[in-house]
Structures are given as C-alpha cells and as structure tokens.
N, C-alpha and C. Protein backbone atom coordinates (compact mmCIF):
# COMPACT_ATOMS: atom_id res chain seq x y z
N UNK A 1 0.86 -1.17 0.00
CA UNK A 1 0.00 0.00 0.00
C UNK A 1 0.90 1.22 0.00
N UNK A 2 0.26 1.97 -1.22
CA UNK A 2 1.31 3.12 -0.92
C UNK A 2 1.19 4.37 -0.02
N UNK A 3 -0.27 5.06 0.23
CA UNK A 3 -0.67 5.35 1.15
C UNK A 3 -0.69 4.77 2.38
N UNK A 4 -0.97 5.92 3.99
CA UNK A 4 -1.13 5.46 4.64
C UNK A 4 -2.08 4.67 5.17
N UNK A 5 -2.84 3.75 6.18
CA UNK A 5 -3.81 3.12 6.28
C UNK A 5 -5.49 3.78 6.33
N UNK A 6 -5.58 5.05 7.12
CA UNK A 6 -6.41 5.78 6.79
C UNK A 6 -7.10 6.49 6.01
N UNK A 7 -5.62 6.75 4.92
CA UNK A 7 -5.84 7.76 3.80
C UNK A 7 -6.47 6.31 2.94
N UNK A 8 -6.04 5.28 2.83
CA UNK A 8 -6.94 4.63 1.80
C UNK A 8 -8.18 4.23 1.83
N UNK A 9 -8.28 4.09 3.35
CA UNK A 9 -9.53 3.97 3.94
C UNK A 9 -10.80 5.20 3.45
N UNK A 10 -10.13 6.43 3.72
CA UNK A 10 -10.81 7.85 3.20
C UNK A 10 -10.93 7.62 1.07
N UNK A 11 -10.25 6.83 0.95
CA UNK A 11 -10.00 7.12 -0.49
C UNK A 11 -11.02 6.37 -1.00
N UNK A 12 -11.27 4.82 -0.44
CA UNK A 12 -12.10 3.74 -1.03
C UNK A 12 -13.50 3.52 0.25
N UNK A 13 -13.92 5.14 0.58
CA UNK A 13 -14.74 5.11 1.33
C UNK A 13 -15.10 3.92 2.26
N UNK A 14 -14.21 3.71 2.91
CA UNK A 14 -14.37 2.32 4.13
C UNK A 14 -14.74 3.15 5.47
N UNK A 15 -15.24 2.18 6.15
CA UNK A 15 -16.50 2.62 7.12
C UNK A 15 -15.71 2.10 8.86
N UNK A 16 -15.20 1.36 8.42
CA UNK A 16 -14.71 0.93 9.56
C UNK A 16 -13.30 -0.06 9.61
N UNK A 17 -12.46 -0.18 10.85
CA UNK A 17 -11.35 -0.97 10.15
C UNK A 17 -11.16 -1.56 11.94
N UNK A 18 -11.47 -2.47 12.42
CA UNK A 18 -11.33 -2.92 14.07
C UNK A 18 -10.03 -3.98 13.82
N UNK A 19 -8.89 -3.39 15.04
CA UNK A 19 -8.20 -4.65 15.29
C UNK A 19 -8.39 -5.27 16.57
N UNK A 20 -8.48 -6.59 17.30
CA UNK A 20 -8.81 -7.22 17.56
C UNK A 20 -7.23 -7.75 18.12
N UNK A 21 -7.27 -7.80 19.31
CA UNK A 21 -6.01 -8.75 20.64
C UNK A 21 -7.23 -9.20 21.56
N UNK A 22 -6.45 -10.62 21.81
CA UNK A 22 -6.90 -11.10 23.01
C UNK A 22 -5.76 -12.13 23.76
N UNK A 23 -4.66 -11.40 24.46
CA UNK A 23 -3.30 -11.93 24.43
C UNK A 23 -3.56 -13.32 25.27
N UNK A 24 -4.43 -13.63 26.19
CA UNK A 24 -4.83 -15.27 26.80
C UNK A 24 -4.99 -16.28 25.75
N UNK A 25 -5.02 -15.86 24.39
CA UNK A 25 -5.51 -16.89 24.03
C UNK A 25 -4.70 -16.83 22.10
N UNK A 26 -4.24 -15.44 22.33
CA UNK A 26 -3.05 -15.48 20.99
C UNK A 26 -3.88 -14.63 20.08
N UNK A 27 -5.16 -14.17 19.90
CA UNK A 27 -5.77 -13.81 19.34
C UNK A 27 -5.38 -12.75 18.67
N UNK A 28 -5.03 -12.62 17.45
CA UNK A 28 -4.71 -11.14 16.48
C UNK A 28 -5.54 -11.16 15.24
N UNK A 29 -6.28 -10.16 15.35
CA UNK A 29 -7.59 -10.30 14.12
C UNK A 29 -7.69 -9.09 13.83
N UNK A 30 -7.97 -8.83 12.26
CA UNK A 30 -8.57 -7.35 11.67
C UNK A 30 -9.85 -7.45 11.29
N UNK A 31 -10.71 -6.58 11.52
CA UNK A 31 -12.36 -6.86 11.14
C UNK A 31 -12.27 -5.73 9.87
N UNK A 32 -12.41 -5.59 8.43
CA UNK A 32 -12.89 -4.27 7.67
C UNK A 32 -14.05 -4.40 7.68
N UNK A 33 -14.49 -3.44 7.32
CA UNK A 33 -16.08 -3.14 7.16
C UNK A 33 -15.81 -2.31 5.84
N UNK A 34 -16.27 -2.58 4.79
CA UNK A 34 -16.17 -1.46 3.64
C UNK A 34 -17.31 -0.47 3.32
N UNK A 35 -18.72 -1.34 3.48
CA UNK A 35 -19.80 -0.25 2.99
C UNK A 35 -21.11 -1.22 4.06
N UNK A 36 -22.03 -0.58 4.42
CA UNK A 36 -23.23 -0.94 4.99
C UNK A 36 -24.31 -0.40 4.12
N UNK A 37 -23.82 -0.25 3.01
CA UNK A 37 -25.45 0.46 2.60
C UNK A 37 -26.57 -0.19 2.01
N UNK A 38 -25.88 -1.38 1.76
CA UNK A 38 -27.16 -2.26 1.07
C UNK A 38 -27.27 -3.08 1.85
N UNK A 39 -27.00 -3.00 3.91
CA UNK A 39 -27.06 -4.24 4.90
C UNK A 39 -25.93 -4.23 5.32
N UNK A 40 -26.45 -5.23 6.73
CA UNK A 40 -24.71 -5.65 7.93
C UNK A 40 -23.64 -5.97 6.43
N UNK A 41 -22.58 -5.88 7.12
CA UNK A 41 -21.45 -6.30 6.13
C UNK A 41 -21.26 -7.66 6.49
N UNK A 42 -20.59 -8.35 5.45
CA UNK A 42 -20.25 -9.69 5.72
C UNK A 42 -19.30 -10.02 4.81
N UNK A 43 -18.57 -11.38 4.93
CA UNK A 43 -17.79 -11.56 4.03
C UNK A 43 -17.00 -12.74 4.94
N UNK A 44 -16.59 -13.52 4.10
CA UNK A 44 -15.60 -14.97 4.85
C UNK A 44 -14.47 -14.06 6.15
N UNK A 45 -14.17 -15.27 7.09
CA UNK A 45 -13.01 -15.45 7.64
C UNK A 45 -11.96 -16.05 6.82
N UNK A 46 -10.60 -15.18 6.83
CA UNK A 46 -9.34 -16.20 7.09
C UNK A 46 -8.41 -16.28 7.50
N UNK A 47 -7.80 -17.12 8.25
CA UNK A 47 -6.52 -17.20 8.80
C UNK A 47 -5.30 -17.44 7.98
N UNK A 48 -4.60 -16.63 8.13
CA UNK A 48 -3.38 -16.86 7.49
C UNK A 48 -1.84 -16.44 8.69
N UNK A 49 -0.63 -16.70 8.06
CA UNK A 49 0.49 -16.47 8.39
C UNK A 49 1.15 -15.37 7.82
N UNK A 50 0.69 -14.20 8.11
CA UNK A 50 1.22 -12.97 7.28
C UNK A 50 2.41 -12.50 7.67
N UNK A 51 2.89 -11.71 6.78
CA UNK A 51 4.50 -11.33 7.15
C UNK A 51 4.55 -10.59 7.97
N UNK A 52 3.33 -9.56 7.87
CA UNK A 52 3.46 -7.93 8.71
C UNK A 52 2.16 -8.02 9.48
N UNK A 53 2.12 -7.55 10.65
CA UNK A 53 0.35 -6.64 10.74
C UNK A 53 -0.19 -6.00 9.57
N UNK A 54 0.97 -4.77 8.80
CA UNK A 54 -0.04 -4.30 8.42
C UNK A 54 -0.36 -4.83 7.09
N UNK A 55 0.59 -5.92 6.47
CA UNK A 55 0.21 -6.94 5.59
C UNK A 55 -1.69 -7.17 5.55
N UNK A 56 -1.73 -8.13 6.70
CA UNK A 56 -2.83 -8.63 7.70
C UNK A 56 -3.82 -7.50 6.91
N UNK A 57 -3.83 -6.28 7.70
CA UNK A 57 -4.32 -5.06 7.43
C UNK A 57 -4.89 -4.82 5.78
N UNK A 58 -3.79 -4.39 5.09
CA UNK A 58 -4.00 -4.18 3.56
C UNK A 58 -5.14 -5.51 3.16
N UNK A 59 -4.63 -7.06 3.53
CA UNK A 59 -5.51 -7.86 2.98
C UNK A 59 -6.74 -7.74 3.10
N UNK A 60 -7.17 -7.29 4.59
CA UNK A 60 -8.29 -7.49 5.15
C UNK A 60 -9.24 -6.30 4.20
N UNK A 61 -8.29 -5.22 4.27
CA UNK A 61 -9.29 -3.98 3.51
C UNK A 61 -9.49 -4.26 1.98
N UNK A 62 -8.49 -5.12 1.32
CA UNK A 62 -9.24 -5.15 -0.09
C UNK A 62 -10.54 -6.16 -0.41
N UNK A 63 -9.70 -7.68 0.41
CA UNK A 63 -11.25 -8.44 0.36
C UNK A 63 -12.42 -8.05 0.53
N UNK A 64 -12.77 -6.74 1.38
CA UNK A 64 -13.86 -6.29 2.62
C UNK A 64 -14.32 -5.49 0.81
N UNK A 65 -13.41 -4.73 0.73
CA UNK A 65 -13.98 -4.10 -0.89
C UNK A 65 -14.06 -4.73 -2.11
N UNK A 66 -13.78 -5.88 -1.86
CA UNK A 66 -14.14 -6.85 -3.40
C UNK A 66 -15.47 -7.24 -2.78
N UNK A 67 -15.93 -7.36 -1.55
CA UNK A 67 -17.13 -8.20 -0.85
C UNK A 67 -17.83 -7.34 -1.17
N UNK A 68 -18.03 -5.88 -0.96
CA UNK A 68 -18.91 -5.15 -1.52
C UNK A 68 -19.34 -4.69 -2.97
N UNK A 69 -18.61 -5.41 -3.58
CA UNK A 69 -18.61 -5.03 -4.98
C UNK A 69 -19.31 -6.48 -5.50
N UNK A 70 -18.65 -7.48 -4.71
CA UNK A 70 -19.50 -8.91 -5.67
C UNK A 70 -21.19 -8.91 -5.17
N UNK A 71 -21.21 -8.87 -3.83
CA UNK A 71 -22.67 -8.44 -3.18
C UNK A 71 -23.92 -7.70 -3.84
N UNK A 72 -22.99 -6.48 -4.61
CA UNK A 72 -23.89 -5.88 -5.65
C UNK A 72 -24.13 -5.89 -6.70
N UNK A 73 -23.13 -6.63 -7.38
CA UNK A 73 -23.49 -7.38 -8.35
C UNK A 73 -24.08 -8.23 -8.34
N UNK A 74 -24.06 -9.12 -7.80
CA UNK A 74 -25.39 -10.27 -7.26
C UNK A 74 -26.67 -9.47 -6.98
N UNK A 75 -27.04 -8.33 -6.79
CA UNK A 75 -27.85 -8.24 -6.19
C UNK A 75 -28.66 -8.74 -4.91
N UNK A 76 -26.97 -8.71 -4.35
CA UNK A 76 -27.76 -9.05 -2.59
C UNK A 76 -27.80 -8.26 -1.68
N UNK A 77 -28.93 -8.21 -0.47
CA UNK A 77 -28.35 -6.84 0.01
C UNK A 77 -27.61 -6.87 1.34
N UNK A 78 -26.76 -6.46 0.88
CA UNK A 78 -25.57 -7.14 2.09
C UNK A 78 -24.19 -6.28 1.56
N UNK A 79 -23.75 -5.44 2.84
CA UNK A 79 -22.47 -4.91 2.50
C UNK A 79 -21.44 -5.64 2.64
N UNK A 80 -20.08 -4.84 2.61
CA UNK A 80 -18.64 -5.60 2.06
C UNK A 80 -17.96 -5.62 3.93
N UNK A 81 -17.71 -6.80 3.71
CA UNK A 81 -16.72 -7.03 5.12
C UNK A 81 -15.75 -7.93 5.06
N UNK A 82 -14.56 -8.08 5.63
CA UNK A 82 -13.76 -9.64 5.94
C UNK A 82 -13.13 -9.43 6.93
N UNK A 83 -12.93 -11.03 7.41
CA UNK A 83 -11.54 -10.91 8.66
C UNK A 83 -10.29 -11.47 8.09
N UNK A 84 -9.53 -11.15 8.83
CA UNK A 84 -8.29 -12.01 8.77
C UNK A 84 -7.85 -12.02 9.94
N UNK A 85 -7.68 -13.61 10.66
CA UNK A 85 -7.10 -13.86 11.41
C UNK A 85 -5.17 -14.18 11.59
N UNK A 86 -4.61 -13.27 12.22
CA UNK A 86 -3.27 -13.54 11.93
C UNK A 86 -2.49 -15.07 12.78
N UNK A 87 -2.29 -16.09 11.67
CA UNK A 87 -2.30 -17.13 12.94
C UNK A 87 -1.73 -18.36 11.73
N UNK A 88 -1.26 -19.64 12.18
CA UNK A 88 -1.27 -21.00 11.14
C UNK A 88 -2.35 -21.68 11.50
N UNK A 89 -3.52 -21.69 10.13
CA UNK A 89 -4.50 -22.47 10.70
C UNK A 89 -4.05 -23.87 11.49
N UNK A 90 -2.92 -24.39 10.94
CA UNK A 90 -2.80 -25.84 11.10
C UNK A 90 -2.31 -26.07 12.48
N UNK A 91 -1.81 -25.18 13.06
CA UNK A 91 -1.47 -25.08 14.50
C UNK A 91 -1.98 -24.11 15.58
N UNK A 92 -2.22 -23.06 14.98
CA UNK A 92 -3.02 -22.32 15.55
C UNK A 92 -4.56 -21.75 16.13
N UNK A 93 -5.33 -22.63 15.14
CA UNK A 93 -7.04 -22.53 15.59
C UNK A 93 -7.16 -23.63 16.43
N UNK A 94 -7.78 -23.23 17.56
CA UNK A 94 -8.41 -23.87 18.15
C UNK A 94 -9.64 -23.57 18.99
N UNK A 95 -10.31 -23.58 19.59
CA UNK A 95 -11.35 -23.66 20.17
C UNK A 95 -11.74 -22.53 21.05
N UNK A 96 -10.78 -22.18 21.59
CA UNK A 96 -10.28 -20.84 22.92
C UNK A 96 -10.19 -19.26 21.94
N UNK A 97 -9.35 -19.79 20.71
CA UNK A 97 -9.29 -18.40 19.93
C UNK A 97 -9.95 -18.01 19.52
N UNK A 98 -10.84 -19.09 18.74
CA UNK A 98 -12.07 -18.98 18.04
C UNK A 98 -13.50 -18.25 18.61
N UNK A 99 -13.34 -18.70 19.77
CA UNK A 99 -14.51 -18.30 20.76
C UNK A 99 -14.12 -16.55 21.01
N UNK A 100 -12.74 -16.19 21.22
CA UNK A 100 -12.66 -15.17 21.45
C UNK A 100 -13.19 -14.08 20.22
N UNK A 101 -12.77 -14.60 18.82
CA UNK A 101 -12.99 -13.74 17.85
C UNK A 101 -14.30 -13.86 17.42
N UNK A 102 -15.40 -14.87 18.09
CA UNK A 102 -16.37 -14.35 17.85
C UNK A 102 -17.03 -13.73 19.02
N UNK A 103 -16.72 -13.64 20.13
CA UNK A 103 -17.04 -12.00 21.10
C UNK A 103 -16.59 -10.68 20.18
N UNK A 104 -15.34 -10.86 19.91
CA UNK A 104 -15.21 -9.22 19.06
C UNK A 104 -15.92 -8.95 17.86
N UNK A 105 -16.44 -10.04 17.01
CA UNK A 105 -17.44 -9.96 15.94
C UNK A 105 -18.76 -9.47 17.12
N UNK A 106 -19.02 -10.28 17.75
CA UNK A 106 -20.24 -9.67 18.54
C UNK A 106 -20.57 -8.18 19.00
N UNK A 107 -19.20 -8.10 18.93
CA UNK A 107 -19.11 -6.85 20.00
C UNK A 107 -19.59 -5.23 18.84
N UNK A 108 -19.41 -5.79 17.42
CA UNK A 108 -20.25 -4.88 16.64
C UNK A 108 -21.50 -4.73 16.45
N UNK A 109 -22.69 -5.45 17.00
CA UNK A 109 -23.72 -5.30 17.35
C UNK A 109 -24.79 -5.72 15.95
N UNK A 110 -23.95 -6.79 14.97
CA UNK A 110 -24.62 -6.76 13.89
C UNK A 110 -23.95 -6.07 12.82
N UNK A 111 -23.02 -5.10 13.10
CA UNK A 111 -23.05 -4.69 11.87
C UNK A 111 -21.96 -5.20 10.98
N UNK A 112 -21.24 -6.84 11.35
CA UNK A 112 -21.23 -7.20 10.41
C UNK A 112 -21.27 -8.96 11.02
C-alpha cells in the first residue's frame, strides 16, 4: 500500500477498520467493514500467516472491498466485510481463539 492506512480507507470510502487482541488466548484479528449500505457487512473469515500486521491489514481492507462489490453485483443486500485472522490455521485454531474472535465480531452489534 502506498498510502497510509487511513488515507486509503478515506479514499475507497471504508467505514470501519477494528483490530482485535486477546493476548490469553493469541488472538490477532482485523475486522474491515467497507460499505453498509445495502445491509450488515459480511464476508468470509481467514486465517493466514502474514508477514506484517499491516500486511494482515492491507488484505483485510481489499477483500472487505471486493465483498462489496460482488454483493452488488449479485444483487444481494448485504455490505462488504472480511476478517483475517493472523495465525497457522494448522497449528493455531483452536477452540479458545475462536470463541474469542467471535465476542469481538459480537461486540459490533450486527453490523457485520
């Protein structure tokens, strides 16, 4: 990204950008939110092994804006969101983390 994280945020009108610690349990997660206007946002989880946070970061905000773009093309009404969990699925998910990152999904109240 060649901009900073905000300025692209301001640029590709994104709505929201949550990071997510929960050090008991290893938890490092980015929530984007890109657009709510056609509905809660949504869009897959994924875990990966990223190089950087703000790697993590950049990914999370373009998927979140491809989600809002395929959504409306489909004609569904449902805005653009994704996570990325920073982690090795193959060693790292388990049961404790999982639970945690869905309190911080909760903790948006729906809106995505």
């Amino acid at each position: 990204m060649d901009a900073p994280v905000l300025d692209y945020m301001r640029r590709y009108k994104f709505k929201k950008l949550v990071l997510c610690n929960d050090s008991d349990v290893g938890l490092r997660a980015v929530i984007a939110i890109h657009s709510t206007a056609l509905g809660p946002a949504t869009g897959g989880t994924r875990m990966w092994t990223y190089a950087s946070e703000e790697e993590a970061i950049i990914d999370a905000l373009r998927l979140a804006r491809g989600m809002t773009y395929k959504y409306a093309a489909a004609g569904v009404n449902m805005g653009g969101g994704k996570v990325v969990i920073i982690g090795d699925p193959k060693k790292d998910k388990n049961e404790a983390l999982l639970r945690a990152f869905g309190r911080m999904v909760n903790q948006l109240g729906g809106e995505f």
